[in-house]
Protein backbone atom coordinates (compact mmCIF):
# COMPACT_ATOMS: atom_id res chain seq x y z
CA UNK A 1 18.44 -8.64 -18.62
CA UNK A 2 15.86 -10.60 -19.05
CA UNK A 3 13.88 -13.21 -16.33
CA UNK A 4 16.07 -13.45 -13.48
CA UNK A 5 17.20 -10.65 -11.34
CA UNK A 6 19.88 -10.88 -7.94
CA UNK A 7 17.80 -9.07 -5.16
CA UNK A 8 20.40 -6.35 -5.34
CA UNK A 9 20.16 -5.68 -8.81
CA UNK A 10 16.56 -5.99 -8.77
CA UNK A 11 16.50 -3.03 -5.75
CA UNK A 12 19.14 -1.01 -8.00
CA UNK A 13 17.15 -1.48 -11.22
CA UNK A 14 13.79 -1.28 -10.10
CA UNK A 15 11.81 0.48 -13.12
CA UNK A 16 13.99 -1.69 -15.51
CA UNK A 17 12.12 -5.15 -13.37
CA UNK A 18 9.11 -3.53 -13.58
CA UNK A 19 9.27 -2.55 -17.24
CA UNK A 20 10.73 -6.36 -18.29
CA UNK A 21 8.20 -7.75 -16.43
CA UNK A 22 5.47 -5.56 -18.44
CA UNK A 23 7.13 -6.94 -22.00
CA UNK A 24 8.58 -10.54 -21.14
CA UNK A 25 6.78 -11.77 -18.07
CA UNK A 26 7.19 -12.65 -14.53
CA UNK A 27 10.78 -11.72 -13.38
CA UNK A 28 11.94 -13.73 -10.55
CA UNK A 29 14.48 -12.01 -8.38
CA UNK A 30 17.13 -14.45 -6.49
CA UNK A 31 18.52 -14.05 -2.64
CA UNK A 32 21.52 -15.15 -1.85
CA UNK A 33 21.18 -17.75 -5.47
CA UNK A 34 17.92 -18.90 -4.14
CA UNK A 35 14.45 -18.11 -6.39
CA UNK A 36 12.84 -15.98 -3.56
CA UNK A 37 10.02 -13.91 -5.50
CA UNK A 38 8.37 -12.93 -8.90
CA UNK A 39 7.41 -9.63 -9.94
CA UNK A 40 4.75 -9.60 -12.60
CA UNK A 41 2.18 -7.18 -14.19
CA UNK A 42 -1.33 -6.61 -12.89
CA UNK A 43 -2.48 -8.10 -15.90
CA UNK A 44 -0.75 -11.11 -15.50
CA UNK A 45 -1.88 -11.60 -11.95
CA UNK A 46 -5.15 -10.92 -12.53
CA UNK A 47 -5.26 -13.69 -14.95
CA UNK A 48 -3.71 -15.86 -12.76
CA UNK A 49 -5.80 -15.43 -9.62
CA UNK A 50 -9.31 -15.01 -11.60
CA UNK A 51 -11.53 -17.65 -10.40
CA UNK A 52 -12.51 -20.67 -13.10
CA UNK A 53 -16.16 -20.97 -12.26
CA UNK A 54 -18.44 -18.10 -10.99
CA UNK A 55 -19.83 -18.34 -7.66
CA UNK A 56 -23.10 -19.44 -8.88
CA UNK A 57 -21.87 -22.08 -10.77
CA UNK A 58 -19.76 -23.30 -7.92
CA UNK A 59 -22.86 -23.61 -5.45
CA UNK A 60 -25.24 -25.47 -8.14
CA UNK A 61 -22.00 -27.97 -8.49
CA UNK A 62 -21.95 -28.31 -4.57
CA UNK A 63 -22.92 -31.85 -3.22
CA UNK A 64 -25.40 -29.55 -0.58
CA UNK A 65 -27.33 -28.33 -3.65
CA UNK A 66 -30.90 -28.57 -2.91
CA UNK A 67 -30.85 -29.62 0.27
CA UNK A 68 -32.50 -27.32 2.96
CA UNK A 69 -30.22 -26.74 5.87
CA UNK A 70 -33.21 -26.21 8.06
CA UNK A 71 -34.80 -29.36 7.64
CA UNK A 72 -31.68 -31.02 8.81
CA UNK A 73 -32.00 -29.68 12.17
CA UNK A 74 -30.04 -26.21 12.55
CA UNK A 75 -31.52 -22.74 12.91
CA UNK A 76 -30.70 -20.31 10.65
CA UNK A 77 -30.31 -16.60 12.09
């Protein structure tokens, strides 16, 4: 089987969801017919939740670049 799993196949055939998720991708497991959630390998997710720009990059892009906060009237402790 091969993408979509019934929750209670999915609970009966766990190593089989895990192993199909390894060699064809996210599996998405049904609950009563409804999509409900994907199981997919840690490479996979790591992928998906790496971030696109490094946090250095992200605070030269911000519009407060170069300004300093204590000039503008707060106290920094």
């Amino acid at each position: 089987m091969k993408g979509n799993w019934s929750l209670q196949d999915a609970k009966n055939k766990f190593s089989q969801v895990v192993d199909e998720a390894h060699k064809c991708g996210p599996q998405i497991v049904t609950k009563r017919g409804v999509e409900s959630v994907v199981i997919m390998s840690i490479e996979d997710y790591k992928q998906l939740t790496r971030p696109t720009t490094s946090l250095t990059d992200f605070f030269q892009k911000s519009p407060l670049h170069g300004i300093d906060l204590v000039e503008l009237g707060g106290h920094l402790t």
